[in-house]
Protein backbone atom coordinates (compact mmCIF):
# COMPACT_ATOMS: atom_id res chain seq x y z
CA UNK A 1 -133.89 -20.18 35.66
CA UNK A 2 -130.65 -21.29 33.63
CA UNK A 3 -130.12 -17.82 31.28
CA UNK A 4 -127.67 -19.39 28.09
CA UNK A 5 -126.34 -17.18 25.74
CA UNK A 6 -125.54 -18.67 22.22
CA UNK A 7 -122.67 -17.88 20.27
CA UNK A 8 -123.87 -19.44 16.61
CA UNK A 9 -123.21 -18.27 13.06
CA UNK A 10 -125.35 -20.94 11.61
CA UNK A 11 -128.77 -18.74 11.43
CA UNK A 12 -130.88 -21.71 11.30
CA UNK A 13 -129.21 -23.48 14.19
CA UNK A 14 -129.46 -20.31 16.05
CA UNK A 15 -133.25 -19.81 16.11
CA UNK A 16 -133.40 -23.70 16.91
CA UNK A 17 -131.73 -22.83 20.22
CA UNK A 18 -133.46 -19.87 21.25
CA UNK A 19 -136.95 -21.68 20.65
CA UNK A 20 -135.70 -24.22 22.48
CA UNK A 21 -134.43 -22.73 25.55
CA UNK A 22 -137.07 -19.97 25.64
CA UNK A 23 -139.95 -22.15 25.23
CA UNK A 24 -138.47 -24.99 28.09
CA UNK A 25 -139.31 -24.35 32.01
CA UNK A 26 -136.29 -23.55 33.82
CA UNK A 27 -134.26 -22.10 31.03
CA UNK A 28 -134.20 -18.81 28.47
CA UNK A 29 -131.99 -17.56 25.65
CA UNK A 30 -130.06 -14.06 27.14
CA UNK A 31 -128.99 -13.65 23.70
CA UNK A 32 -128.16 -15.19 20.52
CA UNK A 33 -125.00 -13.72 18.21
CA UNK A 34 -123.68 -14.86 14.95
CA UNK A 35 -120.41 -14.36 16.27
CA UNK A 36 -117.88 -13.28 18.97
CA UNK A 37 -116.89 -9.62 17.44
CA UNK A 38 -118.69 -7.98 20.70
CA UNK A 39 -119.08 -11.09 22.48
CA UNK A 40 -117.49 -9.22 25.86
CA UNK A 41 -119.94 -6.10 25.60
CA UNK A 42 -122.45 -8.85 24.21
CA UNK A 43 -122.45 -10.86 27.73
CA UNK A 44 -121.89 -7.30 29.67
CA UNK A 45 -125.19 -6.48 28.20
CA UNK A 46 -126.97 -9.58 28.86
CA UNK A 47 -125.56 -11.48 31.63
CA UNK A 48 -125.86 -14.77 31.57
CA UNK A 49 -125.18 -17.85 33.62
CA UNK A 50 -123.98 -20.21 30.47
CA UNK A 51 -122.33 -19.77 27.23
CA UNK A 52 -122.91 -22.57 23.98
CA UNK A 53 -119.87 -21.55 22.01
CA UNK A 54 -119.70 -23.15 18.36
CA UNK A 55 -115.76 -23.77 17.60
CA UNK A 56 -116.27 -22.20 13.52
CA UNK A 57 -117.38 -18.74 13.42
CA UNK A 58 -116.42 -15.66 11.14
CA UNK A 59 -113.79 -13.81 12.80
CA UNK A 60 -112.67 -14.82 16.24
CA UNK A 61 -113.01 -18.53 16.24
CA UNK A 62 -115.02 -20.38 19.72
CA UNK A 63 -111.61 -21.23 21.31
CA UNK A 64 -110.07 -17.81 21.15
CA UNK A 65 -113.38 -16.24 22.33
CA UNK A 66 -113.76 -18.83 25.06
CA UNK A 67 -109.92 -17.71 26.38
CA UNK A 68 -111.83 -14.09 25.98
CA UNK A 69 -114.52 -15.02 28.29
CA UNK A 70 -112.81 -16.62 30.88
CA UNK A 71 -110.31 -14.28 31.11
CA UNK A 72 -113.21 -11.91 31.66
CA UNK A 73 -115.97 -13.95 33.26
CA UNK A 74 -113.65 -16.26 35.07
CA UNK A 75 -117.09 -18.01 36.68
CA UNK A 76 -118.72 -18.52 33.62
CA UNK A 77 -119.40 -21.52 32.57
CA UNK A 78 -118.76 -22.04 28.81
CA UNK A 79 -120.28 -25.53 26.74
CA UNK A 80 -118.38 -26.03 23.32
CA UNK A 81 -121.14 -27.44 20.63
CA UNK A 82 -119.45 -28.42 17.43
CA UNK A 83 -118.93 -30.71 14.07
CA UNK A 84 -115.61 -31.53 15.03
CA UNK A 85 -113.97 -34.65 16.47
CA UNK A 86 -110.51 -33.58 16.50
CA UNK A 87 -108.18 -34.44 19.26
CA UNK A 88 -106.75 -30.91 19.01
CA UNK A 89 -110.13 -29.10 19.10
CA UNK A 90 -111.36 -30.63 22.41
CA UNK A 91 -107.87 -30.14 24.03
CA UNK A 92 -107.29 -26.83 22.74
CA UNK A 93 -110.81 -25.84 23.60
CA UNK A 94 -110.17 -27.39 27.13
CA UNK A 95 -107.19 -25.74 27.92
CA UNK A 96 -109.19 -22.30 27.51
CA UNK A 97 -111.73 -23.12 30.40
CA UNK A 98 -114.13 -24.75 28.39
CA UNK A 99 -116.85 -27.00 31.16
CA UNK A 100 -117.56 -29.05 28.62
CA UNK A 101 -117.67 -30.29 25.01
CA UNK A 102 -120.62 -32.24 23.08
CA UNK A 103 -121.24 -32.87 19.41
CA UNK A 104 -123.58 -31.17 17.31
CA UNK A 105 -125.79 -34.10 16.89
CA UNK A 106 -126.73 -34.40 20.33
CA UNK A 107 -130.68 -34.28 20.94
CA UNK A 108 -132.34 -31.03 22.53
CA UNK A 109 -132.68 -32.89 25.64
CA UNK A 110 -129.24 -34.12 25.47
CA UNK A 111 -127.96 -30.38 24.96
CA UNK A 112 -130.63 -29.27 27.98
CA UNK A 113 -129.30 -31.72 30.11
CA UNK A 114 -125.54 -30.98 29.24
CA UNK A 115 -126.88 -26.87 30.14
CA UNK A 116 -128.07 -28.28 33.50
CA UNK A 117 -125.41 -30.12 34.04
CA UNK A 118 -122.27 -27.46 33.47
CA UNK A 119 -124.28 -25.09 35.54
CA UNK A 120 -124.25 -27.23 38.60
CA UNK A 121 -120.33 -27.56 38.41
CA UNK A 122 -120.17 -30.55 36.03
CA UNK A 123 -118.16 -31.10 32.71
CA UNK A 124 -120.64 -32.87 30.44
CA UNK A 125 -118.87 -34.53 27.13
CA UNK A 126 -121.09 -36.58 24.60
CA UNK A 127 -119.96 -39.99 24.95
CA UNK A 128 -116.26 -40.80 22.99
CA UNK A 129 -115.31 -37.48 23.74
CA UNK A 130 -114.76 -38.59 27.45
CA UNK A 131 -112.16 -41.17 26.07
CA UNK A 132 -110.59 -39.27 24.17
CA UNK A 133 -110.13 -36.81 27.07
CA UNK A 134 -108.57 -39.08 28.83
CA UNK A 135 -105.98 -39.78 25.82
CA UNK A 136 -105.50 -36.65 25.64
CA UNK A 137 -104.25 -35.58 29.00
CA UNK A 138 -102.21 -38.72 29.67
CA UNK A 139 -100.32 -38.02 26.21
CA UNK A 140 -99.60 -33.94 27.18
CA UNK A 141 -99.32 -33.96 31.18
CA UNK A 142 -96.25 -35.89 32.53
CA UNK A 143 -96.74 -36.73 36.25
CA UNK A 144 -95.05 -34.04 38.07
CA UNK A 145 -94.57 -36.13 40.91
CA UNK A 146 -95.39 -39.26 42.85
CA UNK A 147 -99.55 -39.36 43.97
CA UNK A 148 -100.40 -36.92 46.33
CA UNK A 149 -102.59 -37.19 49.31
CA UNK A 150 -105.51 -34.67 48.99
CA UNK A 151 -107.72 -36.43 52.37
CA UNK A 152 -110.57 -37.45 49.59
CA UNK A 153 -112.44 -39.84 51.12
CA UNK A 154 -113.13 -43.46 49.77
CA UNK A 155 -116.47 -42.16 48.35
CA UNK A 156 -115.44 -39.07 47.01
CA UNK A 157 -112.54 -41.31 45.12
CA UNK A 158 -115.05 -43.06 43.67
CA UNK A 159 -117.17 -40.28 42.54
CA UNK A 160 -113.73 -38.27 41.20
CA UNK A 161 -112.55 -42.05 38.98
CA UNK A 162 -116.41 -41.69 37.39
CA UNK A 163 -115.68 -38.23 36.47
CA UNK A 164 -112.58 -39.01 34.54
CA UNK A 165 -114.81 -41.58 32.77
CA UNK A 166 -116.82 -39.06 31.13
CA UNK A 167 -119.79 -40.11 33.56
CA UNK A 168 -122.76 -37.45 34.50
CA UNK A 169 -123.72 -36.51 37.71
CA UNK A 170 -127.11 -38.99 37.15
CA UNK A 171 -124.75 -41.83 35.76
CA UNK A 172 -122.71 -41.36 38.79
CA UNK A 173 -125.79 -41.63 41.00
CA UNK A 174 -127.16 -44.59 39.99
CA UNK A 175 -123.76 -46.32 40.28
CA UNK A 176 -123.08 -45.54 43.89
CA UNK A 177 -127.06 -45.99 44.68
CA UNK A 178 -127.17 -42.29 45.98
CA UNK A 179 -129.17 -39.15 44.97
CA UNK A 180 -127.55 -36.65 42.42
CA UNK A 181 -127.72 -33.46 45.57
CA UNK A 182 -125.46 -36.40 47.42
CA UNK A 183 -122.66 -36.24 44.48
CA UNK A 184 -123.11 -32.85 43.82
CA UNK A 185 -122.48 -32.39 47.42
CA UNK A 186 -119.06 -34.85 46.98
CA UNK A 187 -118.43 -32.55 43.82
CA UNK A 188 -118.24 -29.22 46.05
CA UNK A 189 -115.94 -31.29 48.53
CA UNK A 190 -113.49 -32.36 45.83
CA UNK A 191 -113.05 -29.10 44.41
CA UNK A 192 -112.45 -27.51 47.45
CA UNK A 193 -109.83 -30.11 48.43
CA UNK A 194 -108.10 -30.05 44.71
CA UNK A 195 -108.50 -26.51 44.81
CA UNK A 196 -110.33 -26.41 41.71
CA UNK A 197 -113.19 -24.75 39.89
CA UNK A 198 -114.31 -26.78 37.51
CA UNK A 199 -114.99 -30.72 36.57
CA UNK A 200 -112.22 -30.26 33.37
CA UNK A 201 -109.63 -29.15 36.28
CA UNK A 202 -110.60 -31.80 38.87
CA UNK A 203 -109.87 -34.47 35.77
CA UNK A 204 -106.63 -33.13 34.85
CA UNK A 205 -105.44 -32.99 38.21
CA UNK A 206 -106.73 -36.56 38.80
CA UNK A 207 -104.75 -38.20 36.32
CA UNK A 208 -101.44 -35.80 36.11
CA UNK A 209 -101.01 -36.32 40.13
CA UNK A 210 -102.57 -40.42 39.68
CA UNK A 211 -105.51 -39.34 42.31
CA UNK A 212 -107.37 -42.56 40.96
């Protein structure tokens, strides 16, 4: 059972997710706020194994509350669901230990899937944000030195140079004809190697050391 808590100030929005979750095998709604005033006492209260963080709230903004969370709940895992497209939203909300970051307008199986997905280690994006990921981090983080040798092997390579595409565990499956408990076995490997904790930090360190 995946317990989400949702951080949403749009009240319509808000009962959308908790029917959704609460009414779908394998998932329920620990709680669902307007905002991120008591959001530390909120998850203190009701624990919870994900957090869907809107960006625009009253008060402390999604960003500043995800810095909050992390700081506090350094293995929580915290999905961004927003309006915005902005290069300096997804970086910004990156940089404070965001898993992952899809639009608004994805479909309730899209945002189950992406719930799924960033509790089994993964960084799901909706598709462009990937790219523009990828922009992102080659424009703000220099190579700090030639590539280093971190003893992946050629398969968990592969597996890393699909996650800096943006691709989903299942995506990344189907390429290499293996099962998704196979690359989410790779996954494990690669962040113990990188010395990592989350898909986001495996990417980063992928391109700013040229892994792939």
């Amino acid at each position: 059972m995946i317990r989400v808590a949702v951080f949403e100030d749009n009240k319509h929005l808000r009962e959308v997710f908790q029917l959704l979750l609460n009414n779908t095998a394998g998932y329920t709604c620990a709680g669902a706020y307007p905002d991120c005033s008591n959001v530390i006492n909120d998850i203190t209260t009701s624990p919870c194994d994900v957090v869907l963080m809107d960006i625009e709230m009253p008060g402390m903004n999604g960003i500043e509350a995800t810095t909050l969370v992390k700081k506090n709940f350094p293995e929580l895992h915290i999905l961004i669901q927003t309006v915005f497209y902005e290069d300096e939203y997804i970086f910004n909300a990156i940089c404070a230990g965001a898993s992952g970051y899809i639009l608004k307008s994805t479909t309730p199986a899209g945002y189950l899937e992406a719930i799924s997905e960033v509790k089994a280690g993964g960084s799901p994006m909706t598709p462009g944000i990937a790219r523009k990921v990828l922009e992102l981090f080659k424009t703000n983080l220099q190579p700090l030195a030639p590539a280093k040798d971190y003893n992946l092997t050629n398969q968990e390579k592969k597996v890393l140079q699909l996650l800096v595409t943006g691709k989903s565990y299942k995506l990344i499956a189907a390429d290499l004809f293996v099962s998704i408990d196979t690359i989410k076995s790779h996954v494990r490997n690669i962040y113990s190697k990188l010395h990592v904790h989350s898909g986001t930090e495996a990417v980063s360190l992928a391109i700013r050391d040229k892994i792939v």
